[in-house]
C-alpha atoms as a PDB file:
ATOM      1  CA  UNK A   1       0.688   4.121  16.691  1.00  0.00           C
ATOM      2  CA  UNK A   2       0.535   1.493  13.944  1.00  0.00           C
ATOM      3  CA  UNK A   3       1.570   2.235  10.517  1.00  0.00           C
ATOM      4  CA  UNK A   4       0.308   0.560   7.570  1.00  0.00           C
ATOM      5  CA  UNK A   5       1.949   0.269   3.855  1.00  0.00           C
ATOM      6  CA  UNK A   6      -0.958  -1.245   1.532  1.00  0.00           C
ATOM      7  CA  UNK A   7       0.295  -2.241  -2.119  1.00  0.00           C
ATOM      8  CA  UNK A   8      -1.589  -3.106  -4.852  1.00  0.00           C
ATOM      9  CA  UNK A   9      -0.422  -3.444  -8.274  1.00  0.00           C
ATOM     10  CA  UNK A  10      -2.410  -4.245 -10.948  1.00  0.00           C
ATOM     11  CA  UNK A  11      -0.303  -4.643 -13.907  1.00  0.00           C
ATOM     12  CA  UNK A  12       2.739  -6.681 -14.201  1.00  0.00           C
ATOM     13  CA  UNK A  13       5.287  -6.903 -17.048  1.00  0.00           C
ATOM     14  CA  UNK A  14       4.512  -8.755 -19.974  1.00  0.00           C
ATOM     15  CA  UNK A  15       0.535  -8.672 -18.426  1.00  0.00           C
ATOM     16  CA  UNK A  16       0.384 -12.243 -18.376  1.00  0.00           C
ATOM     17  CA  UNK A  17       0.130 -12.069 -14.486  1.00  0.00           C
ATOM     18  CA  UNK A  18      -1.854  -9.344 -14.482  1.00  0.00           C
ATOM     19  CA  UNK A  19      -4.594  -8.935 -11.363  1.00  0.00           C
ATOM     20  CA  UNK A  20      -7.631  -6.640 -12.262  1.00  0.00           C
ATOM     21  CA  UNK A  21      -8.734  -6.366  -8.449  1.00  0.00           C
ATOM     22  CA  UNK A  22      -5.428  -5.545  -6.368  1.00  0.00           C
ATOM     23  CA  UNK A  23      -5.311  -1.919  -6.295  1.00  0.00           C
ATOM     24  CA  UNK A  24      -8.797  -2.049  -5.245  1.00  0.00           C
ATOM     25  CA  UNK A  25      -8.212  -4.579  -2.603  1.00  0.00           C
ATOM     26  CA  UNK A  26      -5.073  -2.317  -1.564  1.00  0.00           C
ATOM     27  CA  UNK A  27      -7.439   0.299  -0.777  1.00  0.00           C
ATOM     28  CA  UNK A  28     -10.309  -1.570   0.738  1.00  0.00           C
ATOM     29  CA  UNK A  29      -7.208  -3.204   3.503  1.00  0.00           C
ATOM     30  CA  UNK A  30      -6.127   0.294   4.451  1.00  0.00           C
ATOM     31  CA  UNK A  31      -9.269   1.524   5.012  1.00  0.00           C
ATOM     32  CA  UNK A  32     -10.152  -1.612   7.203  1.00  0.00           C
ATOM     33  CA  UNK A  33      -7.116  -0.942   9.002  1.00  0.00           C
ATOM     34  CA  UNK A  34      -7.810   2.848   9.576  1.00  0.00           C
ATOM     35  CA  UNK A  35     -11.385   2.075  10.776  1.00  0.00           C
ATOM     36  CA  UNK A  36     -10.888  -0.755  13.002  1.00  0.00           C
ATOM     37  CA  UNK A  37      -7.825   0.510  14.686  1.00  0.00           C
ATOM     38  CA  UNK A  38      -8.674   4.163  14.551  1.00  0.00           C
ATOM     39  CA  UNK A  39      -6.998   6.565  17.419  1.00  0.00           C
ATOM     40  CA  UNK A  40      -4.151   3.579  16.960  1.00  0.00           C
ATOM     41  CA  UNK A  41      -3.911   3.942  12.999  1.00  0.00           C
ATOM     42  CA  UNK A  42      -1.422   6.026  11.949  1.00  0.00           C
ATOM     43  CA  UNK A  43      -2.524   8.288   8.876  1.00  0.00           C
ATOM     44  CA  UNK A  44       0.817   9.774   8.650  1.00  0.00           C
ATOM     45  CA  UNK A  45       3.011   7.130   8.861  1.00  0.00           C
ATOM     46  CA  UNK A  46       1.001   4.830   6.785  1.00  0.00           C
ATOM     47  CA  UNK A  47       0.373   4.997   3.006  1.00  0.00           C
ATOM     48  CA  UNK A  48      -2.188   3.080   0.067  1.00  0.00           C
ATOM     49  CA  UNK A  49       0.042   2.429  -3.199  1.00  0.00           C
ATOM     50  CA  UNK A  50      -1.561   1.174  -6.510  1.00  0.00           C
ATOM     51  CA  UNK A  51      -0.092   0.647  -9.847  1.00  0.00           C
ATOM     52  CA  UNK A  52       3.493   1.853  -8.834  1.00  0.00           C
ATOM     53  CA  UNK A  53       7.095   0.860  -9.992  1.00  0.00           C
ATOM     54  CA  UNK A  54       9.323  -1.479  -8.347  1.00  0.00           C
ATOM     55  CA  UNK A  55      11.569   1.378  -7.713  1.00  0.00           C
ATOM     56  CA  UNK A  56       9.387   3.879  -6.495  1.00  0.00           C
ATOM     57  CA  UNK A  57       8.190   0.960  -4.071  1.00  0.00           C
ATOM     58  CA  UNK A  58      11.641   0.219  -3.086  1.00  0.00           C
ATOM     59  CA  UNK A  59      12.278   4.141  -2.239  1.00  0.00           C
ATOM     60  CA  UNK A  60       8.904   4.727  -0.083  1.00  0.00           C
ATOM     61  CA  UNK A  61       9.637   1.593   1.860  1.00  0.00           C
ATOM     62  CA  UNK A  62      13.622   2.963   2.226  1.00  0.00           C
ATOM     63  CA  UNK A  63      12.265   6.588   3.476  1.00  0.00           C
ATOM     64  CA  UNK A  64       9.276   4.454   5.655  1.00  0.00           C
ATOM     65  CA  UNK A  65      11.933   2.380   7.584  1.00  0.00           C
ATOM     66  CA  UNK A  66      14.195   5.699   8.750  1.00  0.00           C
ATOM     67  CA  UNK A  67      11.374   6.957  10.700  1.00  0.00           C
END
């Protein structure tokens, strides 16, 4: 099985770096992923993030990599 973590975060501090399209794109690779690879993909194992924290993105990776 392959697992997929797709991040896409569209607002940055200070929103002078800000990208408009990322969470979009974040979604758009994991469903590419899911459809090409399909009996391979792994919908359990694998997750879409958008507009998270660095924290919270820190803590899903941490709990991804024990498995």
């Amino acid at each position: 099985m392959i697992s997929v973590i797709s991040v896409g975060i569209t607002d940055y501090k200070g929103g002078y770096n800000n990208i408009p399209c990322s969470a979009k794109d974040a979604k758009q690779v994991y469903s590419c992923f899911r459809d090409v690879l399909g009996d391979s993909f792994s919908d359990y194992s694998s997750i879409c993030l958008t507009d998270i924290k660095s924290s919270e993105f820190i803590s899903i990776v941490r709990s991804v990599s024990k498995t």
